[in-house]
C-alpha atoms as a PDB file:
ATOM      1  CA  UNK A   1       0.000   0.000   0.000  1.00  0.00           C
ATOM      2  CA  UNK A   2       1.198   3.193  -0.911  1.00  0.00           C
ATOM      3  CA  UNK A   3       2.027   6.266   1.520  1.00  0.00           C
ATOM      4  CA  UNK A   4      -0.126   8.426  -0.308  1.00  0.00           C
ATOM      5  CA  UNK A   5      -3.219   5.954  -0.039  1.00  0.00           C
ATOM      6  CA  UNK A   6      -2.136   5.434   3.679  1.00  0.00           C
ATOM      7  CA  UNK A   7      -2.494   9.190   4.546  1.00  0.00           C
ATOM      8  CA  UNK A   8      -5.958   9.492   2.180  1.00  0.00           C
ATOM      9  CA  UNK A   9      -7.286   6.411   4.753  1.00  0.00           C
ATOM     10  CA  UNK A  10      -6.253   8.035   7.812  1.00  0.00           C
ATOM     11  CA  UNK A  11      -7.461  11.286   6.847  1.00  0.00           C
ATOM     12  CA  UNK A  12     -10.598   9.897   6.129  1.00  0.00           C
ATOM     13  CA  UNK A  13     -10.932   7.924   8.963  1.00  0.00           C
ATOM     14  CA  UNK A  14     -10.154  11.102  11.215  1.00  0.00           C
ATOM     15  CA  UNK A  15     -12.997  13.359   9.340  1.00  0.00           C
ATOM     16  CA  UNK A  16     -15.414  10.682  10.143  1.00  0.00           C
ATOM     17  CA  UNK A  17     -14.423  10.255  13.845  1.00  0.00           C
ATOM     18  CA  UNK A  18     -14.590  14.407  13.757  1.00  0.00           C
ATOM     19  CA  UNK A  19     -18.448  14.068  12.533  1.00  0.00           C
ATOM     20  CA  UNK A  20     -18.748  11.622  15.398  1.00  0.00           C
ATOM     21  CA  UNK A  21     -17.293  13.964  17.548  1.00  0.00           C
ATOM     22  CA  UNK A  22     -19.739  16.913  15.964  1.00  0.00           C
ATOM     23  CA  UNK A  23     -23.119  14.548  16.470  1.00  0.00           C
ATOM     24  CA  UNK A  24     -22.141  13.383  19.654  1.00  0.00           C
ATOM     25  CA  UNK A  25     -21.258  16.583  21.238  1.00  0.00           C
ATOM     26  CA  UNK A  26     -24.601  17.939  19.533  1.00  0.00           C
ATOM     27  CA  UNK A  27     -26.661  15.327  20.967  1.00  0.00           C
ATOM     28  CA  UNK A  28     -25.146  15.919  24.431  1.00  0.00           C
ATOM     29  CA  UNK A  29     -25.795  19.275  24.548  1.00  0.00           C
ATOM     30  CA  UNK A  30     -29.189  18.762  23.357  1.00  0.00           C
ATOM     31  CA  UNK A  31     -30.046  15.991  25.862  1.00  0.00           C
ATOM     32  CA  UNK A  32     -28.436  18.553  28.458  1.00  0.00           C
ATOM     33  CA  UNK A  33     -30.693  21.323  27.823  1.00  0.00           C
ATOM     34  CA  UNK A  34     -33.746  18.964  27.637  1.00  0.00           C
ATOM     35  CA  UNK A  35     -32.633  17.179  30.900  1.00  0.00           C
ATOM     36  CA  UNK A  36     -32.420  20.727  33.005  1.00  0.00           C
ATOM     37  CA  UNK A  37     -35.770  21.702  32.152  1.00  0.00           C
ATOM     38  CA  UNK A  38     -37.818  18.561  31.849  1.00  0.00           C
ATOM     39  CA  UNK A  39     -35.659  15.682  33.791  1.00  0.00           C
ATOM     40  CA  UNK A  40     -35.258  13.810  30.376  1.00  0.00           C
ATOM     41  CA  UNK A  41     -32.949  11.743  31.655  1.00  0.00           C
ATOM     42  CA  UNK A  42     -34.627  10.355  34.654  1.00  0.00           C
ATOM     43  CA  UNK A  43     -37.276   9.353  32.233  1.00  0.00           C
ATOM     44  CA  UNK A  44     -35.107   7.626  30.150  1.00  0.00           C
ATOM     45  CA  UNK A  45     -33.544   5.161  33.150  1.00  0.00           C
ATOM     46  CA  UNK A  46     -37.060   4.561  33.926  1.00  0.00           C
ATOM     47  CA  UNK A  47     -37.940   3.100  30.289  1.00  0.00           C
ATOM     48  CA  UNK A  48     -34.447   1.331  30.175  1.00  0.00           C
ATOM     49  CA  UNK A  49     -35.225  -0.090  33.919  1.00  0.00           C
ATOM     50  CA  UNK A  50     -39.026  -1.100  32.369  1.00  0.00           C
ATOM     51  CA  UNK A  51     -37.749  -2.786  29.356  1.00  0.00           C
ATOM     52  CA  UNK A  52     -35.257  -5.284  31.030  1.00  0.00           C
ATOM     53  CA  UNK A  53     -37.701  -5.854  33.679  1.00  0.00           C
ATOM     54  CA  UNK A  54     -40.348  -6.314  31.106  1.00  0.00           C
ATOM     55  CA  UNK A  55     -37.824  -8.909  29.307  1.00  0.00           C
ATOM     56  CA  UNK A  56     -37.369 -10.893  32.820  1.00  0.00           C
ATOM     57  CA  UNK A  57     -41.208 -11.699  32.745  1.00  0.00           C
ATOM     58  CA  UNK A  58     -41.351 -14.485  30.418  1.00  0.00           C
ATOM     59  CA  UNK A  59     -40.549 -18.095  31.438  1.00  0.00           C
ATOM     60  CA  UNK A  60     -37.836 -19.326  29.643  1.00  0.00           C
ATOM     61  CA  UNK A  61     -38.561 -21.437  26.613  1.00  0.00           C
ATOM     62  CA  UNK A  62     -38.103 -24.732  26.170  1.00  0.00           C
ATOM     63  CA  UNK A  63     -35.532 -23.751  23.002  1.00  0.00           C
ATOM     64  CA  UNK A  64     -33.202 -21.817  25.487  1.00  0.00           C
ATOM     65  CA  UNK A  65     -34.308 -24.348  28.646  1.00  0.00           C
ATOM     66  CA  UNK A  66     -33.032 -27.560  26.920  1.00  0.00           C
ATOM     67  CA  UNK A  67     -31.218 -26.514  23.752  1.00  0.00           C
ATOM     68  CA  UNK A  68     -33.735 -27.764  21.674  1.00  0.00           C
ATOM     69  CA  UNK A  69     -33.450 -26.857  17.865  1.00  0.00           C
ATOM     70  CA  UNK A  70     -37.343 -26.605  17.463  1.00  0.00           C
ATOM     71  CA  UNK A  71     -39.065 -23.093  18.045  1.00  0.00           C
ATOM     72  CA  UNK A  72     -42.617 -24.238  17.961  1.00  0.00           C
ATOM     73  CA  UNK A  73     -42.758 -23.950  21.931  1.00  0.00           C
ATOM     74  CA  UNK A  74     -41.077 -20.150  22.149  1.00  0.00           C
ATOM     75  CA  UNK A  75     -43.575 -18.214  22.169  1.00  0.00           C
ATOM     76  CA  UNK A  76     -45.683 -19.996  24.676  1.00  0.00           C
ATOM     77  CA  UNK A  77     -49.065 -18.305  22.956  1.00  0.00           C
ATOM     78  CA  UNK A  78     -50.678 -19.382  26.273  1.00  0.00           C
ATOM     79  CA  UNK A  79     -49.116 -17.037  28.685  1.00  0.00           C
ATOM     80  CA  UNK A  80     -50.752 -13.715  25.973  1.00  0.00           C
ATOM     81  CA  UNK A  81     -54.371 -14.604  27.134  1.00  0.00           C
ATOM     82  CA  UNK A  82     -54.173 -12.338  30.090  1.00  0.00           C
ATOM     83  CA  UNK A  83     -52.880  -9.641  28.145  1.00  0.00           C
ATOM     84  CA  UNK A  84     -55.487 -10.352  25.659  1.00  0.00           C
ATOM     85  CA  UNK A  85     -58.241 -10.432  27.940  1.00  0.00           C
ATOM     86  CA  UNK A  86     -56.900  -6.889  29.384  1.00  0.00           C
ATOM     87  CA  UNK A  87     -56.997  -5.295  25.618  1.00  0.00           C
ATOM     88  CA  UNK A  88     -60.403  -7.233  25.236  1.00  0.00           C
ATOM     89  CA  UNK A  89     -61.341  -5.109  28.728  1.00  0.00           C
ATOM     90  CA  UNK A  90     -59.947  -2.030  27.109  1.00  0.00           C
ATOM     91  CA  UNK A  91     -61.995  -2.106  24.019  1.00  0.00           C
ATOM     92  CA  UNK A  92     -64.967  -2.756  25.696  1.00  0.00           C
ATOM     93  CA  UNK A  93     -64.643  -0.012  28.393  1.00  0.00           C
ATOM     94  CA  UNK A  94     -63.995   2.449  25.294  1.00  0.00           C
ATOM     95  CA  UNK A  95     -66.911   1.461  23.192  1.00  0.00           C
ATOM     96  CA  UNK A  96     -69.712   1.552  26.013  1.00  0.00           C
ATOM     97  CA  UNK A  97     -68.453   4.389  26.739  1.00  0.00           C
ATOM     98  CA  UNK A  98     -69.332   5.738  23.657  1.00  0.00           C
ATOM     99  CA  UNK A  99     -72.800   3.997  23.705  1.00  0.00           C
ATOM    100  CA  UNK A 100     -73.744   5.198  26.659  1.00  0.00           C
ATOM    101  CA  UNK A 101     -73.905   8.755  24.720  1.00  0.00           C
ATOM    102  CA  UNK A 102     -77.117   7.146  23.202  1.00  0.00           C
ATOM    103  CA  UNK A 103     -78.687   4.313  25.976  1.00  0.00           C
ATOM    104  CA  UNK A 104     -81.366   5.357  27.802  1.00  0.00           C
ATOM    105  CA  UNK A 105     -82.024   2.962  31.300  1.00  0.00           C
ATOM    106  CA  UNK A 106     -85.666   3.429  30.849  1.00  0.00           C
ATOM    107  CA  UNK A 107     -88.406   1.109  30.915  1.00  0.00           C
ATOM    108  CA  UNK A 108     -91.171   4.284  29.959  1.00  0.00           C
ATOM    109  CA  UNK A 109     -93.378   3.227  26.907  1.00  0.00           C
ATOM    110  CA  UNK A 110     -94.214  -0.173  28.053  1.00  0.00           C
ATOM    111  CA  UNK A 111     -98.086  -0.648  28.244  1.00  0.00           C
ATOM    112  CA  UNK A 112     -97.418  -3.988  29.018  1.00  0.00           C
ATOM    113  CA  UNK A 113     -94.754  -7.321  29.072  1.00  0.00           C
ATOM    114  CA  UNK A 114     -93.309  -7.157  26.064  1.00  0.00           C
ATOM    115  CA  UNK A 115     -94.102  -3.666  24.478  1.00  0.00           C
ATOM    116  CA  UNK A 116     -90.633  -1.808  23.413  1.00  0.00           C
ATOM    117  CA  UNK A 117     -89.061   0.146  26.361  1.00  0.00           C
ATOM    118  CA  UNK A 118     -87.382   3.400  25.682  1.00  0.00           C
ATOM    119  CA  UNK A 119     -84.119   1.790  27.129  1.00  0.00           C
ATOM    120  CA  UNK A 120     -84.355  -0.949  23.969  1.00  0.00           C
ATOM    121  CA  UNK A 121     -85.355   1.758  21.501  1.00  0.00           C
ATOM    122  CA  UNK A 122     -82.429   3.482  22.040  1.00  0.00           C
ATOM    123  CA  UNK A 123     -80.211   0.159  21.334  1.00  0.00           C
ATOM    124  CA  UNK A 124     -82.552  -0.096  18.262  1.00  0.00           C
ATOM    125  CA  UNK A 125     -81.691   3.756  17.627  1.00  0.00           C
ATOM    126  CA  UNK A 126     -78.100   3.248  17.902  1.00  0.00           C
ATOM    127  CA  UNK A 127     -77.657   0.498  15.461  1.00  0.00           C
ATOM    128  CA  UNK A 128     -79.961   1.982  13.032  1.00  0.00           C
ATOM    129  CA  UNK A 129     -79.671   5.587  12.856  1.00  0.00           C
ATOM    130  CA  UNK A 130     -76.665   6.064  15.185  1.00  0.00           C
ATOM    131  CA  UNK A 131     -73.406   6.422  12.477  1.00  0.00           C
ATOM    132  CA  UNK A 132     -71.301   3.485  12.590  1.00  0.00           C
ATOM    133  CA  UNK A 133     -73.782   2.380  16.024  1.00  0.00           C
ATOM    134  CA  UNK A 134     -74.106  -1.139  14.479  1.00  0.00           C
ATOM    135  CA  UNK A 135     -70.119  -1.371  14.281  1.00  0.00           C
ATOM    136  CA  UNK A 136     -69.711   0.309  17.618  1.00  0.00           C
ATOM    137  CA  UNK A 137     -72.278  -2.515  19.718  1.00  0.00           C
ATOM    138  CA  UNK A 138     -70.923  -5.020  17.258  1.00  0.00           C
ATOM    139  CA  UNK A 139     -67.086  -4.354  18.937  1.00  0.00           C
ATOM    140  CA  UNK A 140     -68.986  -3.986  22.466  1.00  0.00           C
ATOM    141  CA  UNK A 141     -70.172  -7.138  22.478  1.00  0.00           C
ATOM    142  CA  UNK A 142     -67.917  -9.363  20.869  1.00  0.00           C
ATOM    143  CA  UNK A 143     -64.925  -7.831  22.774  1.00  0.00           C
ATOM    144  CA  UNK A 144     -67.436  -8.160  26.450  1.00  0.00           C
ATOM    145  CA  UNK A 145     -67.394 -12.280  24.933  1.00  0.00           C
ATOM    146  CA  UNK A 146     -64.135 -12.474  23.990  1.00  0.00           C
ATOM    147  CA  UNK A 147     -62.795 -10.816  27.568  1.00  0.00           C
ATOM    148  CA  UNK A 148     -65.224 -13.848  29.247  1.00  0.00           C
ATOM    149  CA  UNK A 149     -63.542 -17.007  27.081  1.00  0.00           C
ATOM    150  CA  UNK A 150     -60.005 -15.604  27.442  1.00  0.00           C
ATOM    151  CA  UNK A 151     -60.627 -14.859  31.365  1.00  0.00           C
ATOM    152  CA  UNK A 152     -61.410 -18.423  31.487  1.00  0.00           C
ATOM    153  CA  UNK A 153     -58.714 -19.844  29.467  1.00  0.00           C
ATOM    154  CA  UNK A 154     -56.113 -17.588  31.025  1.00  0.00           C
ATOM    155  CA  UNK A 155     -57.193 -19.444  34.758  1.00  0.00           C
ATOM    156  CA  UNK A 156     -57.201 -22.691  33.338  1.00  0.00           C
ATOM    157  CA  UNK A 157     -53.592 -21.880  31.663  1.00  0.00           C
ATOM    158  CA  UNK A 158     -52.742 -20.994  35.352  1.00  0.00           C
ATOM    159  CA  UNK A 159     -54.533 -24.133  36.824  1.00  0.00           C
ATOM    160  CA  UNK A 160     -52.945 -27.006  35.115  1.00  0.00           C
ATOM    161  CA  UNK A 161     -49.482 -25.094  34.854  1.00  0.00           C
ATOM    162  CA  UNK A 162     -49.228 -24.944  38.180  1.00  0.00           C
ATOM    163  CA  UNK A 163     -48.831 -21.074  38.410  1.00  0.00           C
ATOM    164  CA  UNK A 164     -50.980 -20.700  41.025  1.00  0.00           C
ATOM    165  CA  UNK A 165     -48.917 -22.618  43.605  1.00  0.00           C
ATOM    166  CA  UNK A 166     -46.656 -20.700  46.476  1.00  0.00           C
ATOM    167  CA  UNK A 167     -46.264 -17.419  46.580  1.00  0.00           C
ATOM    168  CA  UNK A 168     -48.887 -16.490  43.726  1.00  0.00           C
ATOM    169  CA  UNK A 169     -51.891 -17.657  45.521  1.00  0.00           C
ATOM    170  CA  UNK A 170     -52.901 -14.247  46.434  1.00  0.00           C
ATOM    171  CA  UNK A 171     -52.809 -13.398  42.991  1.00  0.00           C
ATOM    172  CA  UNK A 172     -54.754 -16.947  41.942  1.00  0.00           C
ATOM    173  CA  UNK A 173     -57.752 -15.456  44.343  1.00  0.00           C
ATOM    174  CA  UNK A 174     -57.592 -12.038  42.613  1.00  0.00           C
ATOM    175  CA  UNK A 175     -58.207 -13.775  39.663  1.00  0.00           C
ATOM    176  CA  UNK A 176     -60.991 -15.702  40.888  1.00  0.00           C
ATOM    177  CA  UNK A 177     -62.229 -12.309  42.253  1.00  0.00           C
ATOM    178  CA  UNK A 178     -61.892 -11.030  38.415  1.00  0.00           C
ATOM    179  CA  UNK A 179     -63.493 -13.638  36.617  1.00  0.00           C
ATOM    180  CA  UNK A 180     -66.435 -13.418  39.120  1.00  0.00           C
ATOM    181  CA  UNK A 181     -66.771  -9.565  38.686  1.00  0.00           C
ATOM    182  CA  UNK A 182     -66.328 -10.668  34.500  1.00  0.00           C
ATOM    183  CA  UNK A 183     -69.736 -13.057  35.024  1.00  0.00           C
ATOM    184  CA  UNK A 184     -70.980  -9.763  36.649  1.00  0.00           C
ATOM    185  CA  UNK A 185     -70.395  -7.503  33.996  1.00  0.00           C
ATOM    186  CA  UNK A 186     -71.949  -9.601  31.508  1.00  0.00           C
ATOM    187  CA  UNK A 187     -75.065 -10.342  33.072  1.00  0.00           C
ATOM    188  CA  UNK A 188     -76.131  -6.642  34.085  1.00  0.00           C
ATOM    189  CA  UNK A 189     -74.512  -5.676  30.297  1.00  0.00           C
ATOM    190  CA  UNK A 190     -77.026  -8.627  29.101  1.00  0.00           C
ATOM    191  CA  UNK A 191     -79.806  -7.180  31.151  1.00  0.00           C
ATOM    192  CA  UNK A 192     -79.362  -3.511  29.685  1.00  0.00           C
ATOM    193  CA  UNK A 193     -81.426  -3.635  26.394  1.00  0.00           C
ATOM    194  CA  UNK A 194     -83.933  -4.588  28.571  1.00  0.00           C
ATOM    195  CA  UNK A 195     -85.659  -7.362  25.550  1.00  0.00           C
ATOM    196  CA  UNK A 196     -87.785 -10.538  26.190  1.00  0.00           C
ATOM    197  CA  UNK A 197     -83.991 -12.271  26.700  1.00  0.00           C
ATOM    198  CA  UNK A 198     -83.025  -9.455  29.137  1.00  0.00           C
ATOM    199  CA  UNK A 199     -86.176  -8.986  31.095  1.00  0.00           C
ATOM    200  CA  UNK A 200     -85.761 -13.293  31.416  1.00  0.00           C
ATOM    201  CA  UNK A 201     -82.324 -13.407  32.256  1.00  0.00           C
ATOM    202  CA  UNK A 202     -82.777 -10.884  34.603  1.00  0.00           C
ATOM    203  CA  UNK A 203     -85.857 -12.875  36.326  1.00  0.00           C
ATOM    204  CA  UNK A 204     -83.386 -15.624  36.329  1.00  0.00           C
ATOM    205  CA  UNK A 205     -81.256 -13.345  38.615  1.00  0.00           C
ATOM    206  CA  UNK A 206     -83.729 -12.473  41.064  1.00  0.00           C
ATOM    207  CA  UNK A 207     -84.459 -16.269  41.499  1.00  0.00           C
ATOM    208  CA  UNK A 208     -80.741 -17.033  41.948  1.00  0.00           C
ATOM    209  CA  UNK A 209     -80.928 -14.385  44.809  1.00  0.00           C
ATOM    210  CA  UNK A 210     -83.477 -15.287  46.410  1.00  0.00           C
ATOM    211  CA  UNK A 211     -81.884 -19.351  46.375  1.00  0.00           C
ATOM    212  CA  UNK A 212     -79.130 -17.619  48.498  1.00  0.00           C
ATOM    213  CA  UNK A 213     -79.439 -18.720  52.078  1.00  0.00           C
ATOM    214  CA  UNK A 214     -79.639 -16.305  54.565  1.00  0.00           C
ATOM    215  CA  UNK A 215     -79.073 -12.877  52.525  1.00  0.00           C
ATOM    216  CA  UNK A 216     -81.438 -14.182  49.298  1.00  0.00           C
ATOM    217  CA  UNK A 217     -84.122 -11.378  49.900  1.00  0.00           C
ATOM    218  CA  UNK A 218     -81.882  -8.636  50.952  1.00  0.00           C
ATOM    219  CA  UNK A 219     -79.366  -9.826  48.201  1.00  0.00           C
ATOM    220  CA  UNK A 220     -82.515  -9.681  45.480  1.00  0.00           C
ATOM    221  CA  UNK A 221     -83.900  -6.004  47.034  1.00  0.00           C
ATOM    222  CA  UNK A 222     -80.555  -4.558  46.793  1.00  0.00           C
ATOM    223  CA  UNK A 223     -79.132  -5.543  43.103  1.00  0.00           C
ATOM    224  CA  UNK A 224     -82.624  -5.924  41.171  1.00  0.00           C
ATOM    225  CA  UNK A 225     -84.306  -3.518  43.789  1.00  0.00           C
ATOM    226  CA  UNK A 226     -87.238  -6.144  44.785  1.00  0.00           C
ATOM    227  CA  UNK A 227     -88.857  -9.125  43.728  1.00  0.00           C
ATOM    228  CA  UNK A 228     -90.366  -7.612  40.656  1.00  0.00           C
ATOM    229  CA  UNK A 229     -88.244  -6.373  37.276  1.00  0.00           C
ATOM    230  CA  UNK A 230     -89.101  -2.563  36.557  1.00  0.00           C
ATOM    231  CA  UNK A 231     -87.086   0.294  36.614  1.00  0.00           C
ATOM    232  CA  UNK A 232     -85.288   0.281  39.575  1.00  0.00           C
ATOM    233  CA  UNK A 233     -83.915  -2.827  38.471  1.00  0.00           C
ATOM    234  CA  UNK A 234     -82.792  -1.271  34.919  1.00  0.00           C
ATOM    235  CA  UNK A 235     -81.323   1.126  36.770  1.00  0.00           C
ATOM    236  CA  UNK A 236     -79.331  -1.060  39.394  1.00  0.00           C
ATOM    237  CA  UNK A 237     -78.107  -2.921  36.290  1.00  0.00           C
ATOM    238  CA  UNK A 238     -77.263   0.304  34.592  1.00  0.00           C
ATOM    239  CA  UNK A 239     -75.455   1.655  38.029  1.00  0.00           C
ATOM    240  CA  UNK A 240     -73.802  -1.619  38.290  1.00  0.00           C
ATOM    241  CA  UNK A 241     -72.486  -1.824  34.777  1.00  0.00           C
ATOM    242  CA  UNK A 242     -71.400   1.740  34.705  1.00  0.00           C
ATOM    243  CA  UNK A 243     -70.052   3.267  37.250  1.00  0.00           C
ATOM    244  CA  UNK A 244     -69.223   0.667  40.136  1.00  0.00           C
ATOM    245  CA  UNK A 245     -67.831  -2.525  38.073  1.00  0.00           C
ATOM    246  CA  UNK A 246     -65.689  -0.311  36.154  1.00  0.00           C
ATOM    247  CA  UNK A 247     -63.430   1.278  38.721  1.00  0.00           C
ATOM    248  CA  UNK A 248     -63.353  -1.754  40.743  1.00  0.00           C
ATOM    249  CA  UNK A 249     -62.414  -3.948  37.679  1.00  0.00           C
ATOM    250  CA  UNK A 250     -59.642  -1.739  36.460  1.00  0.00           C
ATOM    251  CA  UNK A 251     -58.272  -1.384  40.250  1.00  0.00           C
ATOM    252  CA  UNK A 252     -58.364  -4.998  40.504  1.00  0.00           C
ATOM    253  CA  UNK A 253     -56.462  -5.770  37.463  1.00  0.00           C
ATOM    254  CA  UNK A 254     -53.850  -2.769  37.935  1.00  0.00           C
ATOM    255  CA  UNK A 255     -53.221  -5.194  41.183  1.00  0.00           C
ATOM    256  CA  UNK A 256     -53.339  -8.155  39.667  1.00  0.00           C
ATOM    257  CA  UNK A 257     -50.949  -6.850  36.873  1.00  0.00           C
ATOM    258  CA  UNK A 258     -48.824  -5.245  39.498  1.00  0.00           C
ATOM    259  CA  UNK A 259     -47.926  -8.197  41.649  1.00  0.00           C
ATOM    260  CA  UNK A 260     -47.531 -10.348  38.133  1.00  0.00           C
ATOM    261  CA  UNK A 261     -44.813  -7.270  37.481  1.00  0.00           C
ATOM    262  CA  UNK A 262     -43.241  -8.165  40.513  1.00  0.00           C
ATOM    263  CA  UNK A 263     -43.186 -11.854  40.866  1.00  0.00           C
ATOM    264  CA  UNK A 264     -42.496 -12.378  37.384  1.00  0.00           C
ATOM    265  CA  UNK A 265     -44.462 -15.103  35.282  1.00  0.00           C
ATOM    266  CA  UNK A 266     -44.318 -18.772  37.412  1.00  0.00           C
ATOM    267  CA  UNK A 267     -42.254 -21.254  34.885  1.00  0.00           C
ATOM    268  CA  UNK A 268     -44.479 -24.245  34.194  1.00  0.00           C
ATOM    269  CA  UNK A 269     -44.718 -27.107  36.954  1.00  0.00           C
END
């Protein structure tokens, strides 16, 4: 190699370790100026400390547990039906939000059993005049389903791998907590358009109470307010499904998600 090529290489290399030098003192300065005024930096060993935390929670595969060379097992597509449920959750909290623009929890304009209510002609409203209503219920209720199957699936998942063994069985009893308060939410979501299959389901309800030893009646006053469907039981439902299920739901899962966060995902027995 010659000395002239020599001295181009080096001079090259030093212009590019100069830009370097330019970016890096740029970006410094930058992240300086940032960091005095809005604490950029703390932020940013917060996302670093939440991404290798976030990379502990996964069991280890059975590729990386016993050098297998087959990846089917990897991903363990199992262990996402709690997350799935959660975004299932999420999309159903959004849309009835948006429906409950629209419902009405009245049973005004029935004459008699089975006359339209004004509480079902305003589900009949929304999915007929309502823009994109028949899309928004549609997502309501198949996402309220879905959250119910994978709530189930994600316990038995838990059940039969053993993950609910010592020290997660706090966190098992959550769960059977949430999938109780799921059942819930269904039923007084079921009971809301307030149709032959609601007003039944709910009459269903009121019998279940009242089966309840000891607290039946007082159980069946306070949730369907008596021993006869009208509008304080719409209501109750409507209550219920709105504003008390909601905040005690999300509370229970930021819990439930928080002590997963800090246990870490059990390995399978």
């Amino acid at each position: 190699m010659s000395l002239k090529k020599q001295d181009e290489m080096d001079h090259n290399a030093w212009l590019k370790e100069q830009d370097l030098t330019v970016i890096e003192t740029a970006f410094l300065t930058t992240l300086i100026w940032l960091d005095k005024r809005l604490r950029i930096v703390d932020y940013l060993e917060l996302l670093e400390t939440m991404y290798y935390r976030a990379n502990l929670q996964m069991p280890k595969s059975h590729t990386e547990q016993y050098d297998l060379d087959n990846k089917f097992w990897y991903w363990y597509p199992l262990y996402s039906l709690g997350s799935l449920s959660i975004i299932a959750y999420l999309v159903a909290a959004v849309t009835g939000a948006l429906l409950g623009f629209y419902y009405s929890p009245s049973t005004a304009g029935a004459a008699a059993q089975g006359d339209p209510t004004a509480a079902y002609d305003s589900v009949v409203m929304i999915m007929k005049d309502v823009q994109f209503g028949f899309m928004l219920r549609s997502l309501h209720s198949w996402a309220a389903q879905f959250m119910v199957a994978a709530v189930f699936l994600h316990m038995l998942r838990v059940y039969f791998t053993g993950s609910y063994k010592e020290p997660r069985e706090v966190n098992w009893i959550l769960g059977v907590i949430l999938i109780g308060l799921t059942l819930l939410f269904g039923f007084s979501g079921y009971v809301l358009p307030w149709k032959q299959l609601s007003f039944w389901a709910a009459q269903i309800g009121v019998e279940m109470a009242l089966a309840t030893p000891l607290v039946g009646e007082w159980a069946a006053q306070l949730l369907f307010g008596g021993f006869t469907l009208g509008q304080a039981t719409l209501v109750r439902m409507y209550i219920l499904h709105v504003f008390v299920l909601p905040f005690v739901v999300t509370g229970l899962i930021a819990l439930h998600v928080g002590i997963v966060w800090v246990q870490g995902i059990a390995e399978p027995h």
